[in-house]
PDB file of N, CA and C in Angstrom:
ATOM      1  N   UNK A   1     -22.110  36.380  39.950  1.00  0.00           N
ATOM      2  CA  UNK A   1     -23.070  37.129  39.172  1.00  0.00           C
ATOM      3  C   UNK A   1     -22.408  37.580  37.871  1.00  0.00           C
ATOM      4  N   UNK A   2     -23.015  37.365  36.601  1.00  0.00           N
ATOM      5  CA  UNK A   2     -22.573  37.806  35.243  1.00  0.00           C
ATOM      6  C   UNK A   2     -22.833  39.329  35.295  1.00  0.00           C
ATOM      7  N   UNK A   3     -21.716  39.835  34.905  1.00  0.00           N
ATOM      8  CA  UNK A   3     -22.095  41.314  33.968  1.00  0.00           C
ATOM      9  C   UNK A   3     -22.081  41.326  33.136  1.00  0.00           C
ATOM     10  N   UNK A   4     -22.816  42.829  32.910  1.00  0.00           N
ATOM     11  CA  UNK A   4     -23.202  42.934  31.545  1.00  0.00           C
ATOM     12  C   UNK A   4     -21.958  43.863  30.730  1.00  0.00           C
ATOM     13  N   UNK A   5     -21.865  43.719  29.839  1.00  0.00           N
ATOM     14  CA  UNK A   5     -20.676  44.470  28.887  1.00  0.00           C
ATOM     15  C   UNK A   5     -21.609  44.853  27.702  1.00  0.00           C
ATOM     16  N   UNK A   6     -21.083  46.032  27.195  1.00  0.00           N
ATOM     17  CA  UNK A   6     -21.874  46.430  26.172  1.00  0.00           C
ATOM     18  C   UNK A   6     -20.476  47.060  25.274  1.00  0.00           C
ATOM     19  N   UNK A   7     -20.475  47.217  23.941  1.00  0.00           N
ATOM     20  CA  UNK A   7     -18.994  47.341  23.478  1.00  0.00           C
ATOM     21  C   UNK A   7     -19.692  48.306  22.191  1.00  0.00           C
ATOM     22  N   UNK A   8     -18.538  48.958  21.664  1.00  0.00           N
ATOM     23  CA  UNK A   8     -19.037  50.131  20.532  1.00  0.00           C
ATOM     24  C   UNK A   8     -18.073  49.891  19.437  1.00  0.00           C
ATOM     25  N   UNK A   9     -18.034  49.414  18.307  1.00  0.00           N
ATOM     26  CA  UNK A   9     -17.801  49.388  17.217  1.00  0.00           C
ATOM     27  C   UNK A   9     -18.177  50.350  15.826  1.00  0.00           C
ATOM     28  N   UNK A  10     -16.622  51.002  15.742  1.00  0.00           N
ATOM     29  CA  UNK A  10     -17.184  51.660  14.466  1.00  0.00           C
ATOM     30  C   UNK A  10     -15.873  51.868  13.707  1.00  0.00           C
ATOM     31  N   UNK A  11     -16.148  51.269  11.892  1.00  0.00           N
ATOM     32  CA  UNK A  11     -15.159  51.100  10.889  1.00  0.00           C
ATOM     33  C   UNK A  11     -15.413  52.095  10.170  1.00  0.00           C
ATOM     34  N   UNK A  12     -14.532  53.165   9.365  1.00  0.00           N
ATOM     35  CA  UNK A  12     -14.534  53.578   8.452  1.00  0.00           C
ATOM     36  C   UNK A  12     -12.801  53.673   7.977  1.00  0.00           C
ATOM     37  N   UNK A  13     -12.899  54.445   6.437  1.00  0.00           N
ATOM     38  CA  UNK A  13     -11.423  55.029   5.991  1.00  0.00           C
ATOM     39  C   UNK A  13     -10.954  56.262   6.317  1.00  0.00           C
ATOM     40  N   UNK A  14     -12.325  57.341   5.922  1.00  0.00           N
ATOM     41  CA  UNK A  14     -11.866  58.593   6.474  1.00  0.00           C
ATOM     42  C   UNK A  14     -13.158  58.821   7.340  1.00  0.00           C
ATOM     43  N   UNK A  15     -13.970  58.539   7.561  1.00  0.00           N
ATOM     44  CA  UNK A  15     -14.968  58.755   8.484  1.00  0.00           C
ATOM     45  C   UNK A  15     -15.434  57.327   9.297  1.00  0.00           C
ATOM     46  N   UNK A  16     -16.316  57.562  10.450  1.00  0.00           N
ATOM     47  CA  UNK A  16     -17.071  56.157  10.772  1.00  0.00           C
ATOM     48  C   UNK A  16     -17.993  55.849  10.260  1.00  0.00           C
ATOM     49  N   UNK A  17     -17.699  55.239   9.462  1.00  0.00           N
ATOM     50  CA  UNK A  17     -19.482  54.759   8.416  1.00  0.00           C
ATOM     51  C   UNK A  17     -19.979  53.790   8.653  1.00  0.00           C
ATOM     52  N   UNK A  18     -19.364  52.840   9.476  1.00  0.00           N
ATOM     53  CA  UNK A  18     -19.825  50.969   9.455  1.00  0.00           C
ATOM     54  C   UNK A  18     -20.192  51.258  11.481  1.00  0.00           C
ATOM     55  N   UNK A  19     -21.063  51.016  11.691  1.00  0.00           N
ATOM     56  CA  UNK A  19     -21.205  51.212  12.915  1.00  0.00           C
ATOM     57  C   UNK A  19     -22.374  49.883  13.246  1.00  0.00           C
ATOM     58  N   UNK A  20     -22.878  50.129  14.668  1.00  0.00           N
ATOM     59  CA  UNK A  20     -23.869  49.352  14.834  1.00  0.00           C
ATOM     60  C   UNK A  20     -25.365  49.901  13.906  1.00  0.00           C
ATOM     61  N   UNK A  21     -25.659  51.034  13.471  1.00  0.00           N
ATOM     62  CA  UNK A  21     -27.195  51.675  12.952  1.00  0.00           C
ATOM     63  C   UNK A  21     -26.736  51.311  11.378  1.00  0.00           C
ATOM     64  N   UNK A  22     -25.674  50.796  10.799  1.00  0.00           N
ATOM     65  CA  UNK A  22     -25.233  50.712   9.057  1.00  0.00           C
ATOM     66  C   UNK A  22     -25.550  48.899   8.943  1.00  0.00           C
ATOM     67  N   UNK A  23     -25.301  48.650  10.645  1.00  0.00           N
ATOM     68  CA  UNK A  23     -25.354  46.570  10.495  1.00  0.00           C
ATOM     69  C   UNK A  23     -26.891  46.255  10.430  1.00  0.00           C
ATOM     70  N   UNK A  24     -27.339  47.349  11.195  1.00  0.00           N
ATOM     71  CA  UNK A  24     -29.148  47.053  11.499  1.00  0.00           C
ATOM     72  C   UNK A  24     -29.275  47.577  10.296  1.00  0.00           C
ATOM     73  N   UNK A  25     -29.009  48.857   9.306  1.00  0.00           N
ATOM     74  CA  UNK A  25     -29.861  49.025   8.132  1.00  0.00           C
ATOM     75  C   UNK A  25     -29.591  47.904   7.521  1.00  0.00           C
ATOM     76  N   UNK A  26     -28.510  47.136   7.191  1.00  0.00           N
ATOM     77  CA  UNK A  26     -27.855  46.389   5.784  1.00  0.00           C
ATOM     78  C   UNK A  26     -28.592  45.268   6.229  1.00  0.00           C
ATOM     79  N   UNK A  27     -28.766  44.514   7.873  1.00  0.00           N
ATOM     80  CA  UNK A  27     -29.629  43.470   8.324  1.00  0.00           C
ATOM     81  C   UNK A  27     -30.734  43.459   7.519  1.00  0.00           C
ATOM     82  N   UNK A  28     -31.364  44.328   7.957  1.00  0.00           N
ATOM     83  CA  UNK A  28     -32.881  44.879   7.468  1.00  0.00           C
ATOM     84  C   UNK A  28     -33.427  44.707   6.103  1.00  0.00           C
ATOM     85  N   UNK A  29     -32.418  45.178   4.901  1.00  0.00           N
ATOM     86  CA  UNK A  29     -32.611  45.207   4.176  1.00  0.00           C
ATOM     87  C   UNK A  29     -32.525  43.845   3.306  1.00  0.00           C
ATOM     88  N   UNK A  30     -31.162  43.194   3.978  1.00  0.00           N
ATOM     89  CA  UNK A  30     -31.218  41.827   3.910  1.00  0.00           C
ATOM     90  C   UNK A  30     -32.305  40.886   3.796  1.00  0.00           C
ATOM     91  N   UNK A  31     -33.008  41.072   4.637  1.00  0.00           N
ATOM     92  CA  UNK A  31     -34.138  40.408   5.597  1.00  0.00           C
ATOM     93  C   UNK A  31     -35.762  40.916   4.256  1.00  0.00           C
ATOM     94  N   UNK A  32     -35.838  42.422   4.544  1.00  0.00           N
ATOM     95  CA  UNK A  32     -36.726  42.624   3.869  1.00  0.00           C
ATOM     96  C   UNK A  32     -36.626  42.780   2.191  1.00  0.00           C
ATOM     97  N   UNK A  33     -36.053  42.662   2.010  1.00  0.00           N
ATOM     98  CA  UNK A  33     -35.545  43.177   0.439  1.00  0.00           C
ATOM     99  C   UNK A  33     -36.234  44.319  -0.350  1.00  0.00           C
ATOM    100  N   UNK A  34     -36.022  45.066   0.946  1.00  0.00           N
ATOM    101  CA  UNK A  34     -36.607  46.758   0.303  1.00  0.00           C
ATOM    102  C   UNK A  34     -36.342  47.638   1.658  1.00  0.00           C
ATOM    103  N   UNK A  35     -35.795  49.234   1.094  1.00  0.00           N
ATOM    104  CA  UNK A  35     -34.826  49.796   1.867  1.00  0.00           C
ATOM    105  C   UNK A  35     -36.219  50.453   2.876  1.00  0.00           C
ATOM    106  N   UNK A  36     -37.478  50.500   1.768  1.00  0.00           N
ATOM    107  CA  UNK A  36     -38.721  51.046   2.690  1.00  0.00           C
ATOM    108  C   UNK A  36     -39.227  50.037   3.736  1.00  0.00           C
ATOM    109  N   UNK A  37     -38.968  48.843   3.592  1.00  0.00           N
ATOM    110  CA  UNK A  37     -39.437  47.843   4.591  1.00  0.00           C
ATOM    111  C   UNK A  37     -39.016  48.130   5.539  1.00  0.00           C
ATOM    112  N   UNK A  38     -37.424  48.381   5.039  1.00  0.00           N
ATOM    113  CA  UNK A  38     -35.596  48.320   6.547  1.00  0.00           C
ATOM    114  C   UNK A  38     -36.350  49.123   7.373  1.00  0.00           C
ATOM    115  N   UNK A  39     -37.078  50.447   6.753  1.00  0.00           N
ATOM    116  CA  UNK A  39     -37.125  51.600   7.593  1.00  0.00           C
ATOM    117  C   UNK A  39     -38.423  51.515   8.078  1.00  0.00           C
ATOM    118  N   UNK A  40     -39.185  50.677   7.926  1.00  0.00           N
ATOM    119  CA  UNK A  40     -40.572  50.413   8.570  1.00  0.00           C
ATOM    120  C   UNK A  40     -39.957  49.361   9.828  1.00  0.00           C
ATOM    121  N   UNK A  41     -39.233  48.386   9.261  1.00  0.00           N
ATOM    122  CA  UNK A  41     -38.882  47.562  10.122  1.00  0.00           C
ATOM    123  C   UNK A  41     -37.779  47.725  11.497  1.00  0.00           C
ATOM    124  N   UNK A  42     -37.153  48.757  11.149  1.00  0.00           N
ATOM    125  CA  UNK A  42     -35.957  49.500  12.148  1.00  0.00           C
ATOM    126  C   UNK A  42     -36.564  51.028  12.768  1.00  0.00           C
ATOM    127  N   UNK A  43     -37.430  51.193  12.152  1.00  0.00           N
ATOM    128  CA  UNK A  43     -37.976  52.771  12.891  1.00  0.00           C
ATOM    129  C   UNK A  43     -36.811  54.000  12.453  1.00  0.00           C
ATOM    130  N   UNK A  44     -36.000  53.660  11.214  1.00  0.00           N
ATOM    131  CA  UNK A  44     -35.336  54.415  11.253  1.00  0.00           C
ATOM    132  C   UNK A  44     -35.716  55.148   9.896  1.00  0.00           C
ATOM    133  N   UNK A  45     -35.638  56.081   9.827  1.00  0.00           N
ATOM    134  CA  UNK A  45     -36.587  57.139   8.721  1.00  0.00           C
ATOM    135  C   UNK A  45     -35.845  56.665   7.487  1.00  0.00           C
ATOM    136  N   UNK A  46     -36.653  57.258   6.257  1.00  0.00           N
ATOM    137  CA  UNK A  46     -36.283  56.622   5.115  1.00  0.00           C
ATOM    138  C   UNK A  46     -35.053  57.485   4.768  1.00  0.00           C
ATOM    139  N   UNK A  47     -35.202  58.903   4.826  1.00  0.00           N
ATOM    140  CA  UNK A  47     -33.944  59.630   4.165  1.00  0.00           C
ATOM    141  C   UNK A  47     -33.069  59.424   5.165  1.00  0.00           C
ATOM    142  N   UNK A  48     -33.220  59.081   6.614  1.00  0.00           N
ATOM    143  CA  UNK A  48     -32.083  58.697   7.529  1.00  0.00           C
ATOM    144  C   UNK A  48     -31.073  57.230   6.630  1.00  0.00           C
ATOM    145  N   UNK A  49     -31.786  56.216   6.652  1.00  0.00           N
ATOM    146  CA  UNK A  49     -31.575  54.817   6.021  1.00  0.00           C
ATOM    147  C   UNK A  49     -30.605  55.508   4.339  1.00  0.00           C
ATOM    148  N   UNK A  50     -30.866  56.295   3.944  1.00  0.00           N
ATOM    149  CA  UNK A  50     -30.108  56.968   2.279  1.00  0.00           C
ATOM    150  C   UNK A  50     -29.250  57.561   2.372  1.00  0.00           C
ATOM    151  N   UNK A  51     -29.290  58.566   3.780  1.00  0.00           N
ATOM    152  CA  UNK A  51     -27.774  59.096   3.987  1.00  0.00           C
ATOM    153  C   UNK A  51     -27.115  58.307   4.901  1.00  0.00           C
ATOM    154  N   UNK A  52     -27.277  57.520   5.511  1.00  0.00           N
ATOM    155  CA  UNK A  52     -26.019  56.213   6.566  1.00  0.00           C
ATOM    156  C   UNK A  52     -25.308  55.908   5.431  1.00  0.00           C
ATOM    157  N   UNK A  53     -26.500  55.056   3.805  1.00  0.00           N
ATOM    158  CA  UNK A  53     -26.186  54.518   3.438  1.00  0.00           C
ATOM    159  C   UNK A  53     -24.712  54.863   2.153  1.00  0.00           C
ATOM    160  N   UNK A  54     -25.097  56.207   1.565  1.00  0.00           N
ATOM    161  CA  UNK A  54     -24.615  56.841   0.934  1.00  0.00           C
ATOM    162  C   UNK A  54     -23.246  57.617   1.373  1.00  0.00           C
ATOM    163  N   UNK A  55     -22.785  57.527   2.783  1.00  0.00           N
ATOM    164  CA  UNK A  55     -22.015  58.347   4.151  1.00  0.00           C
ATOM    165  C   UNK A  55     -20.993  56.204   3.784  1.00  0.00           C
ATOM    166  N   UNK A  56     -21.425  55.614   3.903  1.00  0.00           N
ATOM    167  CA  UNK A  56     -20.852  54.273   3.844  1.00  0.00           C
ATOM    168  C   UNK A  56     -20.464  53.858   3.033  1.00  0.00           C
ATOM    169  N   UNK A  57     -21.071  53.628   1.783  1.00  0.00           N
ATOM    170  CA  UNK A  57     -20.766  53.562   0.409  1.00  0.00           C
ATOM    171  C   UNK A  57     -19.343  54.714  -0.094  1.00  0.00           C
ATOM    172  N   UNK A  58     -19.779  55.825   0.033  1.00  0.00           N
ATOM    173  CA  UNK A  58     -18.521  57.055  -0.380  1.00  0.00           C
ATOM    174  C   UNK A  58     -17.196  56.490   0.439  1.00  0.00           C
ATOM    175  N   UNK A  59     -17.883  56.565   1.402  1.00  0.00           N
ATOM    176  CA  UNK A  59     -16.598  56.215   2.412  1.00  0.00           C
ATOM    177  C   UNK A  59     -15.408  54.329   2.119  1.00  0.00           C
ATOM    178  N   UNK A  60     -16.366  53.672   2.026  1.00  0.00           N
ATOM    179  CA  UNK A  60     -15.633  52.770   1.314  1.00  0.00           C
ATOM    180  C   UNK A  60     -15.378  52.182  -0.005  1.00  0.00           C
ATOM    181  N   UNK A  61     -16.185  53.349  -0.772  1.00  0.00           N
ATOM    182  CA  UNK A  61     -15.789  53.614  -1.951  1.00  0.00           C
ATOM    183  C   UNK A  61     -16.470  52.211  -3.433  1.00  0.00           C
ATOM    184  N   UNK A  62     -17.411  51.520  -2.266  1.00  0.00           N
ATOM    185  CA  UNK A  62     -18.225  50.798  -3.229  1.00  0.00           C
ATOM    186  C   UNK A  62     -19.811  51.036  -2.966  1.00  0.00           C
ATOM    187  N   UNK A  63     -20.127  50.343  -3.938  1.00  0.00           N
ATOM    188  CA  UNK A  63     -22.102  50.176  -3.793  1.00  0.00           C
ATOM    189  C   UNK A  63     -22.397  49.225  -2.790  1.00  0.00           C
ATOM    190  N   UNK A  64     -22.870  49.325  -1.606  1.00  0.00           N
ATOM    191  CA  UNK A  64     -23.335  48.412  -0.457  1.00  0.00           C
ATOM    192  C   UNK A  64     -24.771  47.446  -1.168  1.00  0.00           C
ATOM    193  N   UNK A  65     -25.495  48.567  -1.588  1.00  0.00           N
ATOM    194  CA  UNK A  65     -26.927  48.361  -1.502  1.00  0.00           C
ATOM    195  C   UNK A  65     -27.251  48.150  -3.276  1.00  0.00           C
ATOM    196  N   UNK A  66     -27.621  47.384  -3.836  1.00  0.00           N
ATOM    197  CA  UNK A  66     -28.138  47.581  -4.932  1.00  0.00           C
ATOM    198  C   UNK A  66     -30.132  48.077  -5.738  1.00  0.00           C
ATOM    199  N   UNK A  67     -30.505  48.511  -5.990  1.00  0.00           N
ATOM    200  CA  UNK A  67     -32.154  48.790  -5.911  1.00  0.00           C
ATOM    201  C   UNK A  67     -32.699  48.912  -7.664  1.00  0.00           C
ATOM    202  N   UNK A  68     -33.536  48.217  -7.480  1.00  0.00           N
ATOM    203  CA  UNK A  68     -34.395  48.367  -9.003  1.00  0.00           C
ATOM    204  C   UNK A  68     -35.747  48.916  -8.590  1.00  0.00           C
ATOM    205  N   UNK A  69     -35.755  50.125  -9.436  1.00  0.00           N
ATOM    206  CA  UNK A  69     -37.603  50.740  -8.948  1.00  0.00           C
ATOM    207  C   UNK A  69     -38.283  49.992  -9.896  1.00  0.00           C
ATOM    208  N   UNK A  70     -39.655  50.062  -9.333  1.00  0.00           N
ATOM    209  CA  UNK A  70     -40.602  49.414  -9.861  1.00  0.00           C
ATOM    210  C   UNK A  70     -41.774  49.024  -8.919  1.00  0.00           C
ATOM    211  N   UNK A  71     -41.681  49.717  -8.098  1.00  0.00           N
ATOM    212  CA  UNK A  71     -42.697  49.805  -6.776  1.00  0.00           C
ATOM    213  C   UNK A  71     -43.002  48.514  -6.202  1.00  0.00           C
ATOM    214  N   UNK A  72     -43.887  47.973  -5.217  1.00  0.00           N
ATOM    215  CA  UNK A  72     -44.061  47.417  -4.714  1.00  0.00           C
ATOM    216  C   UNK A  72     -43.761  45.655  -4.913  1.00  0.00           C
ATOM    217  N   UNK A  73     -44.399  45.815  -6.780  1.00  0.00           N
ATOM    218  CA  UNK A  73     -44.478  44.500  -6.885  1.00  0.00           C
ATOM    219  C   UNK A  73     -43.494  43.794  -7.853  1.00  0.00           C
ATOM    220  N   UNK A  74     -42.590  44.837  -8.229  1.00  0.00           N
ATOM    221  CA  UNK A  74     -41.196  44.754  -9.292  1.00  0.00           C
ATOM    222  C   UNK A  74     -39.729  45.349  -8.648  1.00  0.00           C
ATOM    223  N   UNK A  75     -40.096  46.242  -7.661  1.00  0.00           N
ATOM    224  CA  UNK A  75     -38.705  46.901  -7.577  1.00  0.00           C
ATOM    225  C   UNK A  75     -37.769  45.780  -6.262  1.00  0.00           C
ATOM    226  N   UNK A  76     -37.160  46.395  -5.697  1.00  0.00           N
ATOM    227  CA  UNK A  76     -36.678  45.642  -4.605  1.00  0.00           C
ATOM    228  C   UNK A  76     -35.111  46.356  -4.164  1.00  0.00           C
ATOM    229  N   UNK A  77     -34.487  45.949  -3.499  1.00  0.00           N
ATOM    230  CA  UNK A  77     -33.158  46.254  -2.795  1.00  0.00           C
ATOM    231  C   UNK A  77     -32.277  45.052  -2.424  1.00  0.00           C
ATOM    232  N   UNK A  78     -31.341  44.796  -2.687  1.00  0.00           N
ATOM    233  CA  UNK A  78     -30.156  43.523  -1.943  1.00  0.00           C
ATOM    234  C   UNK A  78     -29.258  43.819  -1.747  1.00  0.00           C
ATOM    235  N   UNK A  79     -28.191  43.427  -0.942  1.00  0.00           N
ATOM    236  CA  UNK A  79     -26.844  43.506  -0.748  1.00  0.00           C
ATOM    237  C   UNK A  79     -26.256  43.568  -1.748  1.00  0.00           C
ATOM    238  N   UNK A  80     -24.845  43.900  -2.539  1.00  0.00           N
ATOM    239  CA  UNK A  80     -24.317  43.795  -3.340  1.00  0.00           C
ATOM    240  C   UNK A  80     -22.996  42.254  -2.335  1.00  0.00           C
ATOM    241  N   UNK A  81     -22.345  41.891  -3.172  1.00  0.00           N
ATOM    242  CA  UNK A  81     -21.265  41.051  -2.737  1.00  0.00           C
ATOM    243  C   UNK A  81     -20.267  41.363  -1.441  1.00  0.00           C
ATOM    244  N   UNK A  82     -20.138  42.762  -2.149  1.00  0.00           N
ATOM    245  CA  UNK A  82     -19.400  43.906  -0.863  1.00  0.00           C
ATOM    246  C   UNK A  82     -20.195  43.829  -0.019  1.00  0.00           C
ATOM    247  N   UNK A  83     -20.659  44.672  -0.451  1.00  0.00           N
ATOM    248  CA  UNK A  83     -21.802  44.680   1.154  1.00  0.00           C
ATOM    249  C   UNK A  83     -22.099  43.676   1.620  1.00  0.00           C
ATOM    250  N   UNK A  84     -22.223  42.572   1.292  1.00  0.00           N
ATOM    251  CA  UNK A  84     -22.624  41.751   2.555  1.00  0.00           C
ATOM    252  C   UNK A  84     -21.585  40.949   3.235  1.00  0.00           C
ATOM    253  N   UNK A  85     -20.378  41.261   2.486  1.00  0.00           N
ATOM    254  CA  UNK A  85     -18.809  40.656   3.205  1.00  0.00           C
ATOM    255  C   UNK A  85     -18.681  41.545   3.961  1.00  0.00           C
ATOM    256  N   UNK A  86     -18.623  42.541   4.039  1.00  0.00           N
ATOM    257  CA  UNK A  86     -18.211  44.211   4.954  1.00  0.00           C
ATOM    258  C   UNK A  86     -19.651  43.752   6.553  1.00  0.00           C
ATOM    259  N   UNK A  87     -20.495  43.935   5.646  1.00  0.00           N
ATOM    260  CA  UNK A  87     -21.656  43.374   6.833  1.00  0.00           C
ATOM    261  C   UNK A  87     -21.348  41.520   7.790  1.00  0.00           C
ATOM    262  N   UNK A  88     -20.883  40.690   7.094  1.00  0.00           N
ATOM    263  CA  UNK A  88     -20.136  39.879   7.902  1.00  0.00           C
ATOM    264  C   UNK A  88     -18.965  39.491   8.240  1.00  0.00           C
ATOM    265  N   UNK A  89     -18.177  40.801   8.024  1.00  0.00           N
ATOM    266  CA  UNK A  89     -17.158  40.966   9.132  1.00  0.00           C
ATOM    267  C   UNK A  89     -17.271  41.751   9.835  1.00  0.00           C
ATOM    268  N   UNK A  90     -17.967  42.494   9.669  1.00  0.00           N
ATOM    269  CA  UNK A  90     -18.386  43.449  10.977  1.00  0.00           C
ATOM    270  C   UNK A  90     -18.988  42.760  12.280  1.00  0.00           C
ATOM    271  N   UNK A  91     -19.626  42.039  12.145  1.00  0.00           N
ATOM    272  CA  UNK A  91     -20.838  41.092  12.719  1.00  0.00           C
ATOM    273  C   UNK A  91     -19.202  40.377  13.635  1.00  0.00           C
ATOM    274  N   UNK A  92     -18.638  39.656  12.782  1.00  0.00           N
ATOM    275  CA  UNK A  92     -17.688  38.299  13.058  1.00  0.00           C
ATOM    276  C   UNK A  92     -17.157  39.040  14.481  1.00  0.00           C
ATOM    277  N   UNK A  93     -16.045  40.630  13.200  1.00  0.00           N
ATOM    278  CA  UNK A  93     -15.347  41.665  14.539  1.00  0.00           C
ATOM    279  C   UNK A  93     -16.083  41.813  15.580  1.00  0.00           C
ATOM    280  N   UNK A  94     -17.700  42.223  15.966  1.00  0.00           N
ATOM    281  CA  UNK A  94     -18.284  42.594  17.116  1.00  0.00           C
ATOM    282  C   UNK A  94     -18.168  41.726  18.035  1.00  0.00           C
ATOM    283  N   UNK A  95     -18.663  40.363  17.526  1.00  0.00           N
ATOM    284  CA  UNK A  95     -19.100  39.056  18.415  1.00  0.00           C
ATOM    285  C   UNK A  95     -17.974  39.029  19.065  1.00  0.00           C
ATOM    286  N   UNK A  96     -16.588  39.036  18.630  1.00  0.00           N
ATOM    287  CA  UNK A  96     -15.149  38.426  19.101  1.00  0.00           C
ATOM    288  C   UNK A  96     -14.832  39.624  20.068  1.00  0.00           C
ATOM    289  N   UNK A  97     -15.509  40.823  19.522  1.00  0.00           N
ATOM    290  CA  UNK A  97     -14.905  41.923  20.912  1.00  0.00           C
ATOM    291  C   UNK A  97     -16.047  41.915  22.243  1.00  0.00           C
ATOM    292  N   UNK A  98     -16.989  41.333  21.465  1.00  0.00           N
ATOM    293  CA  UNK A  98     -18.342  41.234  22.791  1.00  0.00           C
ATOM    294  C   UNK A  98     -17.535  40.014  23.478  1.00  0.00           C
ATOM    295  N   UNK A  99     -17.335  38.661  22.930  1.00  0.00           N
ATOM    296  CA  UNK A  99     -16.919  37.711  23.606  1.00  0.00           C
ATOM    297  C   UNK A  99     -15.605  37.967  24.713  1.00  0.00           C
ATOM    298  N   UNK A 100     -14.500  38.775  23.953  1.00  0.00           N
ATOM    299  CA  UNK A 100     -13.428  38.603  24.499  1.00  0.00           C
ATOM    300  C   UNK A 100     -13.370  40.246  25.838  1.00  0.00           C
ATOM    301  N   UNK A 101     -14.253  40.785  25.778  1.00  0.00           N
ATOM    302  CA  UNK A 101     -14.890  41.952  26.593  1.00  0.00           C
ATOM    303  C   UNK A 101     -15.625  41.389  28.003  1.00  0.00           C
ATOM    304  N   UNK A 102     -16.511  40.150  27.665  1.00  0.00           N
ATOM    305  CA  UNK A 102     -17.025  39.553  28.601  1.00  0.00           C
ATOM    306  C   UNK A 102     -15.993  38.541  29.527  1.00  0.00           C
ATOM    307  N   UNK A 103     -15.239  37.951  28.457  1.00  0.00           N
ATOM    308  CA  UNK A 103     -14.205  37.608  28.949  1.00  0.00           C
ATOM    309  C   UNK A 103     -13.567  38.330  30.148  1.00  0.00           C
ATOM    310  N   UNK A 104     -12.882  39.162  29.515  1.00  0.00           N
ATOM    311  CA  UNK A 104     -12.202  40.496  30.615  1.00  0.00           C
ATOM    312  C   UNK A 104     -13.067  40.668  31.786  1.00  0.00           C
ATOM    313  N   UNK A 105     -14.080  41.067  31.924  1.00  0.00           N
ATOM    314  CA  UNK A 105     -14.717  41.582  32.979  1.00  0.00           C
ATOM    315  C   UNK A 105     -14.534  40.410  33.775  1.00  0.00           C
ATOM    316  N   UNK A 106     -15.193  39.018  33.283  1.00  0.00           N
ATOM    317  CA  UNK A 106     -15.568  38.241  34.551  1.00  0.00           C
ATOM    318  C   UNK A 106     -14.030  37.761  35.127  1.00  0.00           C
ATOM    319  N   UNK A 107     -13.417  37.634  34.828  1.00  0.00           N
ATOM    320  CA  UNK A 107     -11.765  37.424  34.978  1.00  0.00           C
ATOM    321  C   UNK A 107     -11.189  38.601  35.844  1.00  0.00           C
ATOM    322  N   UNK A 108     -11.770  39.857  35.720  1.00  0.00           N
ATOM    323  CA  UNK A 108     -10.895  41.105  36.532  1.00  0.00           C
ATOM    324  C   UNK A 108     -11.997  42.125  37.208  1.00  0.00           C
ATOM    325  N   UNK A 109     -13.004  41.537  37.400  1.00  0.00           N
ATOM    326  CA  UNK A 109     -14.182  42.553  37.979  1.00  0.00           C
ATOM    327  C   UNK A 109     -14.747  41.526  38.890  1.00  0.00           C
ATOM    328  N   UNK A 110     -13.732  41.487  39.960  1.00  0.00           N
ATOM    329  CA  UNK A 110     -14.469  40.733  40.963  1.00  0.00           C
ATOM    330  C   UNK A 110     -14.882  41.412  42.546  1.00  0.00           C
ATOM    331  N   UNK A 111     -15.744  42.359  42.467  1.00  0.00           N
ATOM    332  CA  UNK A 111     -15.609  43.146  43.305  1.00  0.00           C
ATOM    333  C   UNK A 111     -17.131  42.495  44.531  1.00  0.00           C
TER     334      UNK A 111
END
């Protein structure tokens, strides 16, 4: 029988800013190309989605997120370069600790 492993990841310099809720906003925003979509699309509130983002940014000391207003049919949101290298190594790091986690268990949890 497979188990299940579930694993917790979180990067920062002086705080934890890169976690699993900073991969789903930066996903999101990815995906939707607007930070109001992320937060329609993640259920996660809009001023929640501004301070992760702003708590992440300070903390690693670049712009994650870039945004032009202009409402609906001009403005928008994207990754900056950073941000979306920081967002796929985070991703890369998780997979390899989910993989090598699952690993472990089925190898030493044979009960």
């Amino acid at each position: 029988m497979k188990m299940l492993v579930e694993t917790r990841l979180r990067i920062g310099k002086k705080c934890f800013s890169v976690g699993k809720g900073v991969r789903e906003i930066l996903d999101a925003i990815d995906e939707h190309k607007s930070i109001k979509k992320a937060s329609e699309a993640t259920g996660i509130s809009y001023p929640k989605i501004i301070r992760k983002l702003k708590t992440f940014e300070n903390d690693l000391g670049f712009d994650a997120v870039v945004s032009e207003k202009g409402g609906s049919q001009h403005g928008g949101s994207q990754l900056t370069e950073k941000g979306r290298a920081v967002l796929e190594l985070y991703r890369e790091i998780e997979n390899e600790i989910v993989d090598f986690a699952q690993k472990l268990v089925q190898e030493r949890f044979k009960f």
